[in-house]
Every structure is written in C-alpha cells, then in structure tokens.
N, C-alpha and C. Protein backbone atom coordinates (compact mmCIF):
# COMPACT_ATOMS: atom_id res chain seq x y z
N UNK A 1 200.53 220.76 149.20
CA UNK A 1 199.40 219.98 149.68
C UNK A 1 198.13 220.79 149.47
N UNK A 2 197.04 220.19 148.86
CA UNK A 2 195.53 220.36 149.23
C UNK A 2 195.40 220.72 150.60
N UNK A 3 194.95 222.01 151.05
CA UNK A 3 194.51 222.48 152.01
C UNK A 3 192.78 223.02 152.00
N UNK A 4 192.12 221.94 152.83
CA UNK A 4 190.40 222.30 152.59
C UNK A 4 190.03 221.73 154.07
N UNK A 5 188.79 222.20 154.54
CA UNK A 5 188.69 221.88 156.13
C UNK A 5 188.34 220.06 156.27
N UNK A 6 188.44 219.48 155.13
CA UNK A 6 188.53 218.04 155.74
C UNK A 6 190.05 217.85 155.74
N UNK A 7 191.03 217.88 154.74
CA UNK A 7 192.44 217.90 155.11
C UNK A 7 193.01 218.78 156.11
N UNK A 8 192.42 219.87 156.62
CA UNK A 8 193.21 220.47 157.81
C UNK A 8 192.86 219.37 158.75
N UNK A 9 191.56 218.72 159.07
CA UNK A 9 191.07 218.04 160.01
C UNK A 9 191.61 216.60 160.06
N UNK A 10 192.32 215.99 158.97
CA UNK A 10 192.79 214.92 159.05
C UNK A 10 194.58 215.52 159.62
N UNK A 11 194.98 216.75 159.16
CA UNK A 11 196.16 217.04 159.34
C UNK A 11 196.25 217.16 161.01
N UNK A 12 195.08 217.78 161.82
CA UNK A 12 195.30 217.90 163.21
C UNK A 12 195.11 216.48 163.61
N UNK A 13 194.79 215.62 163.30
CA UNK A 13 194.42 214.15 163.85
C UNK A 13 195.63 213.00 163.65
N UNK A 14 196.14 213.01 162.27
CA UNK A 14 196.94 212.65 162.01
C UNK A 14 198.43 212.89 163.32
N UNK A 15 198.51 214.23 163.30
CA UNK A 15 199.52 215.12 164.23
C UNK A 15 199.15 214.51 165.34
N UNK A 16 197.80 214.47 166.04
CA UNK A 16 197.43 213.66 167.02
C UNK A 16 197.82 211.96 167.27
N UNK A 17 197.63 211.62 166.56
CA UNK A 17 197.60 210.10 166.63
C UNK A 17 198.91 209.73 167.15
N UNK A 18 199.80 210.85 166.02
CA UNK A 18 201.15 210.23 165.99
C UNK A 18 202.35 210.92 166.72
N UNK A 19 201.82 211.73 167.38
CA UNK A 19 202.93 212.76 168.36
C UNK A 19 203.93 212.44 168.90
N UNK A 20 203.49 210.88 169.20
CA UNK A 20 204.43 210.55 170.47
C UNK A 20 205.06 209.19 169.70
N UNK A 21 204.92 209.04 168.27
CA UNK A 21 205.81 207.98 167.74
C UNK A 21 206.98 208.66 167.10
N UNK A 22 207.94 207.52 167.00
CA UNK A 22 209.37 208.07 166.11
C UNK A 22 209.43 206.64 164.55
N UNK A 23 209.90 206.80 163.68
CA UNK A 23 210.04 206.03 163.15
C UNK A 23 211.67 205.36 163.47
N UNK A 24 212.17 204.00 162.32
CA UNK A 24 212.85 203.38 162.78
C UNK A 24 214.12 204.51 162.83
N UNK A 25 214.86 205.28 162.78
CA UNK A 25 215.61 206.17 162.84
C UNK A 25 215.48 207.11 164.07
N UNK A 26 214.31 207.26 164.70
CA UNK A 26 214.15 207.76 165.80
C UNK A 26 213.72 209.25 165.60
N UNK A 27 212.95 210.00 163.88
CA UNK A 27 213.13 210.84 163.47
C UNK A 27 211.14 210.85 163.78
N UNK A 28 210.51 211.73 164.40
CA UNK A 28 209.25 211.71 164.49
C UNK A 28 208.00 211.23 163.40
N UNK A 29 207.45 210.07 163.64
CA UNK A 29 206.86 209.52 162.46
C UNK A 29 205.95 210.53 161.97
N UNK A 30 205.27 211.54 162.45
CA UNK A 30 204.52 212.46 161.87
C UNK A 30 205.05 212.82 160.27
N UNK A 31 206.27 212.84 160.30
CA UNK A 31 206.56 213.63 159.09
C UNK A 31 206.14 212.26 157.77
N UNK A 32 206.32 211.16 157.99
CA UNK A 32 206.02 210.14 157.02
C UNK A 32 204.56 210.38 156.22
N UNK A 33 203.43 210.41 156.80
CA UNK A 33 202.47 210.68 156.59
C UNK A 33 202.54 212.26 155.79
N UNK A 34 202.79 213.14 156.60
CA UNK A 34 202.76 214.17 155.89
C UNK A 34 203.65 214.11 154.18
N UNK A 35 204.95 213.72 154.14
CA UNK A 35 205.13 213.37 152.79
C UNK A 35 204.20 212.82 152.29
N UNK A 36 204.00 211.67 152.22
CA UNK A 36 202.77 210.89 151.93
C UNK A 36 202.17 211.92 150.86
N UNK A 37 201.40 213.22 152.09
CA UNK A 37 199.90 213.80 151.18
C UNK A 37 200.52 214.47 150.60
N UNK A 38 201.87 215.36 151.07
CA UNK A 38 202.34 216.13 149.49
C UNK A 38 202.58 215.75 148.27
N UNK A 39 202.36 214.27 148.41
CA UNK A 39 202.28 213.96 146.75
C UNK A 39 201.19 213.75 146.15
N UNK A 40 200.03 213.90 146.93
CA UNK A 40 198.65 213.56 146.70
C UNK A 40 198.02 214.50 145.58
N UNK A 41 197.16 214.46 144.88
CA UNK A 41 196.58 215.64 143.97
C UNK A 41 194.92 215.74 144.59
N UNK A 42 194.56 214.78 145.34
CA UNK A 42 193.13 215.40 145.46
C UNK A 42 193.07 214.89 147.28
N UNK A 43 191.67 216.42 147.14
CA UNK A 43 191.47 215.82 148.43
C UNK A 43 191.51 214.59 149.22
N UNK A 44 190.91 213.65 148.73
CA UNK A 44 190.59 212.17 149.15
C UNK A 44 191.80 211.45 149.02
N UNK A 45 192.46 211.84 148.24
CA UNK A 45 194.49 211.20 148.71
C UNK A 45 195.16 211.72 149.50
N UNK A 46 194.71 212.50 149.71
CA UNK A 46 195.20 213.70 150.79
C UNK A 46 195.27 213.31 151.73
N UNK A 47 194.09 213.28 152.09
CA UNK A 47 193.13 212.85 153.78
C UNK A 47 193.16 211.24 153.94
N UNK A 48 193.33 210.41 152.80
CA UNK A 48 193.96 209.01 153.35
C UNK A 48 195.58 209.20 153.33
N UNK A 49 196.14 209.74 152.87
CA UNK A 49 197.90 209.64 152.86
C UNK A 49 198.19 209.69 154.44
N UNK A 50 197.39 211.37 154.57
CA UNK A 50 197.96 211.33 156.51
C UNK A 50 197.54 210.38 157.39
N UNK A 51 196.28 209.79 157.32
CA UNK A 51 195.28 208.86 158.38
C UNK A 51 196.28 207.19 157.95
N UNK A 52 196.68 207.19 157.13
CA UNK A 52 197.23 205.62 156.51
C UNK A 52 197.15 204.76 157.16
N UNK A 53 198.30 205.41 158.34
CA UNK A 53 198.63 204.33 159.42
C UNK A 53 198.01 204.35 160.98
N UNK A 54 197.20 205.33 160.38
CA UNK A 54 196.29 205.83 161.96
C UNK A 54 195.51 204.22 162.63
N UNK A 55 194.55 203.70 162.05
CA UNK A 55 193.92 202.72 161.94
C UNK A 55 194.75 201.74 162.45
N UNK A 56 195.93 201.29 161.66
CA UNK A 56 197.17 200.15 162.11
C UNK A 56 197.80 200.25 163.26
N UNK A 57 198.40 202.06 163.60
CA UNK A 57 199.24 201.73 164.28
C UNK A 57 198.75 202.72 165.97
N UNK A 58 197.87 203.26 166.24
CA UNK A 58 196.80 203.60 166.91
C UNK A 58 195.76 203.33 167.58
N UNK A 59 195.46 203.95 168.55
CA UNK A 59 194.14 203.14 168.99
C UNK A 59 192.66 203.30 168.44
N UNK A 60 192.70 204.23 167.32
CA UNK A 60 191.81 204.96 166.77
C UNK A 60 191.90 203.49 165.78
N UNK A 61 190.36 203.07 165.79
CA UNK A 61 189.59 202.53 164.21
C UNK A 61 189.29 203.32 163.41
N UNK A 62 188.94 202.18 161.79
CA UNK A 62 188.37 202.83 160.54
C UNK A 62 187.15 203.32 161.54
N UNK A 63 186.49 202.52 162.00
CA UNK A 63 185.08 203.00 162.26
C UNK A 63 185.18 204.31 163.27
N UNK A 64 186.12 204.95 164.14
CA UNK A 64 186.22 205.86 164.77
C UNK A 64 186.25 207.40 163.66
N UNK A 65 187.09 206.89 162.55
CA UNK A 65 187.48 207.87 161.67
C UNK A 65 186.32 208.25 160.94
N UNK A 66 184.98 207.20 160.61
CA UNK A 66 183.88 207.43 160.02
C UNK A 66 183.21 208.33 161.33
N UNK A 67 183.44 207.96 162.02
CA UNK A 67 182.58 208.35 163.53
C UNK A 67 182.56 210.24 163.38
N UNK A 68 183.89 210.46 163.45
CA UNK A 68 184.33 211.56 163.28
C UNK A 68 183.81 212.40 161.93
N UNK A 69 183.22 211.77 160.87
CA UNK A 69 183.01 212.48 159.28
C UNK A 69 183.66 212.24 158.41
N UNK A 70 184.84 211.46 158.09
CA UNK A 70 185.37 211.75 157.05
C UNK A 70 184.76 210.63 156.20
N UNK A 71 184.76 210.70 155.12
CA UNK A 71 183.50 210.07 153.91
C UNK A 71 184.09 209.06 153.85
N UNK A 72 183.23 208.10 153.53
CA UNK A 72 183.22 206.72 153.08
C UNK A 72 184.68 206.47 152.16
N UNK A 73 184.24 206.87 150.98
CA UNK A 73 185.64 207.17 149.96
C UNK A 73 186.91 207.11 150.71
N UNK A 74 186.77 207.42 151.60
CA UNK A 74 188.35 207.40 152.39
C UNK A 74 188.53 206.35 153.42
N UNK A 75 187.50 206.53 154.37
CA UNK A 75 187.22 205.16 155.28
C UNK A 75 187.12 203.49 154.60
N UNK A 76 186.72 203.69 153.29
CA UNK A 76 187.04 202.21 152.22
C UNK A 76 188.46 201.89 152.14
N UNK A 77 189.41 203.34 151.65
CA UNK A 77 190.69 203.48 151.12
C UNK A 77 191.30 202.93 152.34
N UNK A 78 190.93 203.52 153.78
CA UNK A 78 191.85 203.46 155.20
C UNK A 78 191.83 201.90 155.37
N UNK A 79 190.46 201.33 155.44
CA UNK A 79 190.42 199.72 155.63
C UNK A 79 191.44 198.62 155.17
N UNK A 80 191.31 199.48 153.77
CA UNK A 80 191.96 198.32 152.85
C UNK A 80 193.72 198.06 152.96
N UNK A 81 194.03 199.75 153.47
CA UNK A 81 195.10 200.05 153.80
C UNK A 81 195.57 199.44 155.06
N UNK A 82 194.78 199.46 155.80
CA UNK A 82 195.04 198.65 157.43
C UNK A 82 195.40 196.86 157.26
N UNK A 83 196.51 196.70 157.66
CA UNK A 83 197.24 195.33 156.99
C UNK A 83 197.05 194.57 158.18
N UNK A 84 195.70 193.35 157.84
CA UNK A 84 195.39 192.78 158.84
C UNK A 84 196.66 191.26 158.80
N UNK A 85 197.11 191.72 160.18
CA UNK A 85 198.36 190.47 160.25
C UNK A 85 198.17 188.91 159.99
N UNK A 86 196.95 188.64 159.93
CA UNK A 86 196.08 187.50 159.35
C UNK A 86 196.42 186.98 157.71
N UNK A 87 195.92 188.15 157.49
CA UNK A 87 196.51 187.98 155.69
C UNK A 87 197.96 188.47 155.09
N UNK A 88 198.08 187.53 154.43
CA UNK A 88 199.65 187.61 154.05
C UNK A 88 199.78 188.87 152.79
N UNK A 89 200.88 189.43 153.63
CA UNK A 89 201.47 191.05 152.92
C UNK A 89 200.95 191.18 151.36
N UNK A 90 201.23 189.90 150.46
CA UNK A 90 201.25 190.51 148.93
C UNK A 90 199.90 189.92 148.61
N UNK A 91 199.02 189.61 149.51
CA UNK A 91 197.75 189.41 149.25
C UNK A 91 196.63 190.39 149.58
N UNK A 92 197.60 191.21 150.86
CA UNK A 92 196.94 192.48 151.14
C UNK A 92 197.01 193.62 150.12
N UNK A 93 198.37 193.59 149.51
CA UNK A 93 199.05 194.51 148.60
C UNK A 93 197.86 194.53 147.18
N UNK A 94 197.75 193.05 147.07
CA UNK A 94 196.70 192.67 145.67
C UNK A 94 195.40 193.44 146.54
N UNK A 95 195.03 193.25 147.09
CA UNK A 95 193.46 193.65 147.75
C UNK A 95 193.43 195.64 147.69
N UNK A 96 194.65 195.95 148.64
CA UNK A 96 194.72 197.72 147.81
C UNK A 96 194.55 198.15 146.70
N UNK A 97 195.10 197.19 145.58
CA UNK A 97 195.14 197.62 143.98
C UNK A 97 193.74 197.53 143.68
N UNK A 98 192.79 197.07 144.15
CA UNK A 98 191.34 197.90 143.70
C UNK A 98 190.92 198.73 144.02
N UNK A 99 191.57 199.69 145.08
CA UNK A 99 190.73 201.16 144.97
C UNK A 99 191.54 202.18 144.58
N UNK A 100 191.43 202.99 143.65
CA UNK A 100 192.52 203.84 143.45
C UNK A 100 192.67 204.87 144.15
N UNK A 101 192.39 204.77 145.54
CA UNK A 101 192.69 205.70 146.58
C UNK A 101 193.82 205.18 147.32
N UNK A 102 193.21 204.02 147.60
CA UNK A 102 194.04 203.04 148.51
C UNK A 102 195.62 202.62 147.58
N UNK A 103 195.47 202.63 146.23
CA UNK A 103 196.45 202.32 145.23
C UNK A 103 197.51 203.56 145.69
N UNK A 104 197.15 204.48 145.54
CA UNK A 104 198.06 205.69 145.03
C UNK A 104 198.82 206.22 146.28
N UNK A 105 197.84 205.70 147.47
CA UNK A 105 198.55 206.06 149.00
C UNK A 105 199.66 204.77 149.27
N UNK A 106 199.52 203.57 148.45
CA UNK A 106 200.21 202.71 148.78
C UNK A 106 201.46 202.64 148.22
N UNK A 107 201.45 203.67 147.04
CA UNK A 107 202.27 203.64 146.28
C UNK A 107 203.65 204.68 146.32
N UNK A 108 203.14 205.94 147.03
CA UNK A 108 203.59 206.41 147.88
C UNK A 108 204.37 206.17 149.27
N UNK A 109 203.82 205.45 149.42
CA UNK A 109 203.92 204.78 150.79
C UNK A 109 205.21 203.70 151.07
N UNK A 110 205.26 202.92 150.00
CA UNK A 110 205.84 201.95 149.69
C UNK A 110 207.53 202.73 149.19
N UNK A 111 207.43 203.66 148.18
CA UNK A 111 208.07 204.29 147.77
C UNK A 111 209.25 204.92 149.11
N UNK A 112 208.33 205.64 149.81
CA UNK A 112 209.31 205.91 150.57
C UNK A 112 209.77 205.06 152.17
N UNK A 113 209.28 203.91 151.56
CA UNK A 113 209.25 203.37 152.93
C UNK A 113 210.69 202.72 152.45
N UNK A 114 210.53 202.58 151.43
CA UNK A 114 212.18 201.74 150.47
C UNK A 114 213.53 202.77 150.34
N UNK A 115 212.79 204.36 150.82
CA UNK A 115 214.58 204.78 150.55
C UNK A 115 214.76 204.92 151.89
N UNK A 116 216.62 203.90 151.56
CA UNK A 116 217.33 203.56 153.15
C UNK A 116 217.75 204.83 153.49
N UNK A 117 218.11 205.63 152.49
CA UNK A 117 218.68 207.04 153.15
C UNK A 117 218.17 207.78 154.49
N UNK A 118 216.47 207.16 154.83
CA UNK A 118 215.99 207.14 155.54
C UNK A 118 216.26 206.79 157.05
N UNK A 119 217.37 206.19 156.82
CA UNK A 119 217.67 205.08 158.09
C UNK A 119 219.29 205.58 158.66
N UNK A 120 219.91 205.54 159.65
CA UNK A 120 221.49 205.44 159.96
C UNK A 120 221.78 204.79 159.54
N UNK A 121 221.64 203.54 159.33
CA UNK A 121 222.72 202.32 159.40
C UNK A 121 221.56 201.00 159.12
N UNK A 122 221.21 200.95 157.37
CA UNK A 122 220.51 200.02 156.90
C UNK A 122 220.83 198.72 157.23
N UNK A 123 219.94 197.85 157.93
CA UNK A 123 221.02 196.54 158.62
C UNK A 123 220.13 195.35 157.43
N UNK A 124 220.36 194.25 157.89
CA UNK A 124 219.85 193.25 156.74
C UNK A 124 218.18 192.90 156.65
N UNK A 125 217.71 193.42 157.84
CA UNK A 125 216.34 193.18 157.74
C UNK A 125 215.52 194.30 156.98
N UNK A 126 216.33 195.63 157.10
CA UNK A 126 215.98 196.76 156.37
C UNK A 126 216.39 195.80 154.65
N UNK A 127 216.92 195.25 154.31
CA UNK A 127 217.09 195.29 153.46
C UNK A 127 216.03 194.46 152.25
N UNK A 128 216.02 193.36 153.24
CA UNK A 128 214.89 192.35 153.18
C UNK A 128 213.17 193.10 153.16
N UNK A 129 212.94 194.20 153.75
CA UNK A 129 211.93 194.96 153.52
C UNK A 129 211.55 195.54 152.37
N UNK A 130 212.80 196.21 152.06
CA UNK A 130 212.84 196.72 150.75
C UNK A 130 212.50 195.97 149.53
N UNK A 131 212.80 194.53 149.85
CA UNK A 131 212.78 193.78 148.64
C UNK A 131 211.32 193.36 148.78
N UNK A 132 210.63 193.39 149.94
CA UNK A 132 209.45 193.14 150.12
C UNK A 132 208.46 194.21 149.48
N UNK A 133 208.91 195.32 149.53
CA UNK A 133 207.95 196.58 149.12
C UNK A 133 208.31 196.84 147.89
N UNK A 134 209.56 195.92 147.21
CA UNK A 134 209.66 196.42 145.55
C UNK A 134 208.72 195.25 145.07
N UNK A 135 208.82 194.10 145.58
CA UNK A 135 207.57 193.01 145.25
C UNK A 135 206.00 193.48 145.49
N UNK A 136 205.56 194.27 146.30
CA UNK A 136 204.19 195.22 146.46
C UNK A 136 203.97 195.78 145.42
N UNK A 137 205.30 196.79 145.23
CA UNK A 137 204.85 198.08 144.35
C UNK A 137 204.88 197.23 142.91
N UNK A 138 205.82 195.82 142.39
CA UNK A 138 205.69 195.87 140.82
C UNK A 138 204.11 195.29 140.85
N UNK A 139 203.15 194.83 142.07
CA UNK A 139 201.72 194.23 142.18
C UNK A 139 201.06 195.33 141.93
N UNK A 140 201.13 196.71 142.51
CA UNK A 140 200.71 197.95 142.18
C UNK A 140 200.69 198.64 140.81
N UNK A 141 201.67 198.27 140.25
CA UNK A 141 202.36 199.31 139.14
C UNK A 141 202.39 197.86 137.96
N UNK A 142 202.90 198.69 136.86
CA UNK A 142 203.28 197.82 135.59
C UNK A 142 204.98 197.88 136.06
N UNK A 143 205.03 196.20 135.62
CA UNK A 143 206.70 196.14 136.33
C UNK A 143 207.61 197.34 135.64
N UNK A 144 207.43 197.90 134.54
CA UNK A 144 208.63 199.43 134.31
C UNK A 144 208.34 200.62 134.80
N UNK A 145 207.34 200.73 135.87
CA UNK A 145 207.53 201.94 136.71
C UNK A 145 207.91 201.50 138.21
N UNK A 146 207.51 200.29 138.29
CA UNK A 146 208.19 199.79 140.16
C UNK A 146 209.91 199.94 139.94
C-alpha cells in the first residue's frame, strides 16, 4: 500500500468507522477495505478503497469526509460509490463507470465481494449476489476480463 499522510489519515478513520463491524462471516469488516487499497496504485485509490463503505455503512457523510480534507477527487469517487437504495444496483454500477476512481475501487470491490471462500457456508442468497456483482463488474470491464 501507498503510505502518505492523507492515506495514513483515511487508514485511522477507516479503522474508526469500522471497529465495531464484522462482515457476513463474522470476520472484522476492517480488513475488506484494507484489501481493497492494497490493490490500489495511487494515492486517490488508496484513500477511496478504505473510506468506500464509510459513507454507506456509517454515520459519517461524503460531506463529513470533505469536512475533514480529503480532496474533492475522492469525495466525487466516495459519492458515486455510496449506493443510494433509491436507484437500482446496475444503474448505480453504470453511474461508477465514469470516474475512474470510483471504477477501479468498484472493481476491486466487487471482485472480492464474489469470492465465497470468504464465507462458511455459501447459502443461496450468497449465491444470487455473486451473480449480481459478475453482472456489475462485466458493466465495469470489457466482458473478457469480468
């Protein structure tokens, strides 16, 4: 990972936000995010990979995260990323694919949100997800890399 004092600062916040969540496995969601930015190459993928789900699943807003400093460039990426339950999933998915911040965290994102290895005991709704996030990512990608 990119280590620079805006990614340490998203890394303590991130850690913050999410301390006290587990994902569906019961395995501390912190670590999701953090994969996330180790695949990132620049700062600004970095610092949206960890914040992703801050916005969604938090009490912290985009506008709190601007509040705090972190640049526009990322606070655009976080918005677009924040999946307003209003709009339907592969319309949100189309709306990420214009920023290539928001693209590359989603893509990531998506990626590992699809391996079940992730899970004890993949049940049918896990499965049904998956097929949901391989329909995202071929909207993201050219269908021979989804």
């Amino acid at each position: 990972m990119l280590y620079t004092p805006l990614t340490k600062k998203a890394l303590r916040l991130c850690f913050e936000a999410h301390k006290d969540q587990v994902d569906k496995s019961g395995t501390p969601y912190v670590f999701h995010p953090f994969h996330l930015a180790e695949q990132m190459e620049t700062e600004e993928t970095v610092v949206t990979a960890l914040l992703h789900d801050v916005a969604e699943d938090t009490a912290y807003t985009v506008a709190d995260l601007a509040a705090m400093g972190f640049p526009e460039s990322v606070t655009e990426a976080l918005a677009l990323l924040t999946h307003d339950k209003a709009v339907p999933y592969l319309d949100y998915v189309a709306a990420v694919k214009t920023n290539p911040i928001a693209r590359a965290v989603k893509i990531a994102d998506l990626r590992h949100n699809s391996d079940l290895s992730r899970l004890d005991a993949p049940d049918e709704q896990a499965l049904r997800r998956r097929e949901t996030y391989q329909k995202a990512l071929a909207i993201l990608l050219d269908e021979s890399e989804a």
